[in-house]
C-alpha atoms as a PDB file:
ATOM      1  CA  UNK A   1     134.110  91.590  88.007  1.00  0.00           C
ATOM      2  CA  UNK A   2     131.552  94.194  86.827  1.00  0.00           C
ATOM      3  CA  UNK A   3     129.521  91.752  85.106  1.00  0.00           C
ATOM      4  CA  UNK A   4     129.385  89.762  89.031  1.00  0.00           C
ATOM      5  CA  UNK A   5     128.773  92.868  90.051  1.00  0.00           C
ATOM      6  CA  UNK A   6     125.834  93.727  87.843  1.00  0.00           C
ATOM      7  CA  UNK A   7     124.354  90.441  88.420  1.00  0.00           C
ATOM      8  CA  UNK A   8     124.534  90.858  92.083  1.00  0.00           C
ATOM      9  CA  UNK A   9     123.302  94.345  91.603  1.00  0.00           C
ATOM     10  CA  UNK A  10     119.762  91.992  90.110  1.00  0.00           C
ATOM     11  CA  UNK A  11     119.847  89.547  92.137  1.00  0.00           C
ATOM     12  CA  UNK A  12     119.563  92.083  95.479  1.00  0.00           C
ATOM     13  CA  UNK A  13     116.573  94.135  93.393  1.00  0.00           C
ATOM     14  CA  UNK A  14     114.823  91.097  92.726  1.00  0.00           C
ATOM     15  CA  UNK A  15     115.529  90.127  96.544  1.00  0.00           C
ATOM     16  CA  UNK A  16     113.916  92.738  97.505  1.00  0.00           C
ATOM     17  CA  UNK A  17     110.895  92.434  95.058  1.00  0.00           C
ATOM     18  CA  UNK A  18     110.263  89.247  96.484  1.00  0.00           C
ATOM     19  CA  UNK A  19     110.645  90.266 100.163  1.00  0.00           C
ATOM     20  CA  UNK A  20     108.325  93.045  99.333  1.00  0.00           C
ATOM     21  CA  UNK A  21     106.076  90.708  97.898  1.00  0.00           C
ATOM     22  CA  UNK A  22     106.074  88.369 101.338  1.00  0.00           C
ATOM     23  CA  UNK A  23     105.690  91.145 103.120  1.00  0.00           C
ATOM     24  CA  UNK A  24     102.175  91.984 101.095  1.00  0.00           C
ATOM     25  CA  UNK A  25     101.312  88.486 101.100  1.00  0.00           C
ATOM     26  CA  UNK A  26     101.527  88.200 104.598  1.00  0.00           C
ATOM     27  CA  UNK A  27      99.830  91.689 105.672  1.00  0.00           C
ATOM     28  CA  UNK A  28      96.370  89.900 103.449  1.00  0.00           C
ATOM     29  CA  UNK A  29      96.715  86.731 105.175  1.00  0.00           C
ATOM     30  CA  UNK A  30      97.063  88.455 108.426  1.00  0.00           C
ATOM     31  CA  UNK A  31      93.866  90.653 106.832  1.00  0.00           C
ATOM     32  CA  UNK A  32      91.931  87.648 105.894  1.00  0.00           C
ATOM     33  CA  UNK A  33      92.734  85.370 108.927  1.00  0.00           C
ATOM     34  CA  UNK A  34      90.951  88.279 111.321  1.00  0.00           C
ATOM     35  CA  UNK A  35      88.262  88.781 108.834  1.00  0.00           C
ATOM     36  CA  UNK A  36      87.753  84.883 109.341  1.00  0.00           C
ATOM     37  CA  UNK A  37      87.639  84.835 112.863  1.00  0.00           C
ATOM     38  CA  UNK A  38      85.232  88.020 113.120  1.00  0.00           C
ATOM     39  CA  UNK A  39      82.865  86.112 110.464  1.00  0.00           C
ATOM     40  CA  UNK A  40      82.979  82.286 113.072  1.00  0.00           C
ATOM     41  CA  UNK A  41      82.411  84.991 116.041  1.00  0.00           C
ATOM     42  CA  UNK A  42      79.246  86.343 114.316  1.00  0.00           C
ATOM     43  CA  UNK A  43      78.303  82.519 113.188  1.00  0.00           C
ATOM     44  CA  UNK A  44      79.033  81.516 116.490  1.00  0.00           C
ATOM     45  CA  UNK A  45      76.549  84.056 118.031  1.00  0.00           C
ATOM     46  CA  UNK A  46      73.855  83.548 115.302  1.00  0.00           C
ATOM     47  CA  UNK A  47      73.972  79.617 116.040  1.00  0.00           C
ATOM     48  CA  UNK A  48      73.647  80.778 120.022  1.00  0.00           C
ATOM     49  CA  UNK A  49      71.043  83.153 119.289  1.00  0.00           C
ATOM     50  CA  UNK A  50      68.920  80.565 116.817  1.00  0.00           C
ATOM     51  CA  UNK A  51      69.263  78.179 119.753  1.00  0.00           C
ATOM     52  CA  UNK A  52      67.739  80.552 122.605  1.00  0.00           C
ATOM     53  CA  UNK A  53      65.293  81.685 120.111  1.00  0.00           C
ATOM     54  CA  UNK A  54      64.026  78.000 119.496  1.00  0.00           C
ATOM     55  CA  UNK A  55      63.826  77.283 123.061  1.00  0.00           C
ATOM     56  CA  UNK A  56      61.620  80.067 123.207  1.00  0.00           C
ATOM     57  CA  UNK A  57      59.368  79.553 120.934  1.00  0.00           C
ATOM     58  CA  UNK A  58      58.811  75.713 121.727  1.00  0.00           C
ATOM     59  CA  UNK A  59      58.225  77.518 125.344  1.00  0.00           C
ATOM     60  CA  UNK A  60      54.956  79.732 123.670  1.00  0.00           C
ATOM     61  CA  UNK A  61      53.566  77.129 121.480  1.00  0.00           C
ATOM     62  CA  UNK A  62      53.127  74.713 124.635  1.00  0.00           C
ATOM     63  CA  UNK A  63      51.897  77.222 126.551  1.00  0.00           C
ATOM     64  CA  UNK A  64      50.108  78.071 123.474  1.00  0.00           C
ATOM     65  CA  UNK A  65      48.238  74.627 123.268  1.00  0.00           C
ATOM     66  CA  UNK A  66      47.598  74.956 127.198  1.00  0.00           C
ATOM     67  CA  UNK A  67      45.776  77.834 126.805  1.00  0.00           C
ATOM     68  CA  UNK A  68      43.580  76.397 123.813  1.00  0.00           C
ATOM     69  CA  UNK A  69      42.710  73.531 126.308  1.00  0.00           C
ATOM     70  CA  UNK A  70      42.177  75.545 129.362  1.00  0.00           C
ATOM     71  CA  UNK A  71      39.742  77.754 126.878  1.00  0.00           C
ATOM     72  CA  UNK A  72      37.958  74.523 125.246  1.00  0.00           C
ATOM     73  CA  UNK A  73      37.825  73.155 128.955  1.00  0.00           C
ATOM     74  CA  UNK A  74      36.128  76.793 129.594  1.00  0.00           C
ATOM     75  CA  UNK A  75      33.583  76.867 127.052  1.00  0.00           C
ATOM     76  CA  UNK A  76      32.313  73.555 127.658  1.00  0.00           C
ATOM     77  CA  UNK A  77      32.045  74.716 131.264  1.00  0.00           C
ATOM     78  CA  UNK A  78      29.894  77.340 130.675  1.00  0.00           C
ATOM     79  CA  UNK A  79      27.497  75.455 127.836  1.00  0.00           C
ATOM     80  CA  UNK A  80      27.155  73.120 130.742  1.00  0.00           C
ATOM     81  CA  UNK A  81      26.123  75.945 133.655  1.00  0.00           C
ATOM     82  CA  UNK A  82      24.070  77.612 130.495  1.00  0.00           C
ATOM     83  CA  UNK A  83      22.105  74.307 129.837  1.00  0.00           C
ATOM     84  CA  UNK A  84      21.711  73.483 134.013  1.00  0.00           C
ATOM     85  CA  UNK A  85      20.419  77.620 133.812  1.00  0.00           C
ATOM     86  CA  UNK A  86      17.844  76.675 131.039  1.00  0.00           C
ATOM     87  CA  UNK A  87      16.754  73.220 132.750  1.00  0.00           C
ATOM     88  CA  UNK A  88      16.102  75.338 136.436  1.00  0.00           C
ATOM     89  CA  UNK A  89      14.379  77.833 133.997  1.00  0.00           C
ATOM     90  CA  UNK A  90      11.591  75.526 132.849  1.00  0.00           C
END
């Protein structure tokens, strides 16, 4: 009976161990599964912000070439009113 006893004695300690051990393991999942979704938040909002971002920028480099042409369009405006100037001059 005391030997039963002594082994049951164990067998409750290293119960315990163990349910101590879940309870760890569980606490650094729970940890690690918020840590997770925190990290695909911040993803999430770096993919929407590279997105906005590239809209934008494909918005200034077209208005970008616009501008080149409305300035080449411009100059060749005013070498033309300079040249009439010079032809009236002579």
């Amino acid at each position: 009976y005391d030997r039963l006893l002594l082994i049951m004695l164990q067998g409750v300690s290293d119960l315990k161990e163990k349910e101590d051990d879940l309870l760890l393991m569980r606490s650094k999942l729970d940890t690690v599964s918020r840590e997770s979704a925190e990290k695909d938040k911040v993803q999430q909002n770096d993919s929407k912000l590279i997105m906005q971002l590239s809209k934008k920028l494909e918005t200034l480099l077209m208005d970008n070439e616009d501008l080149r042409d409305q300035n080449d369009r411009l100059n060749t405006r005013l070498v033309t009113v300079e040249c009439e100037k010079m032809n009236l001059m002579k």
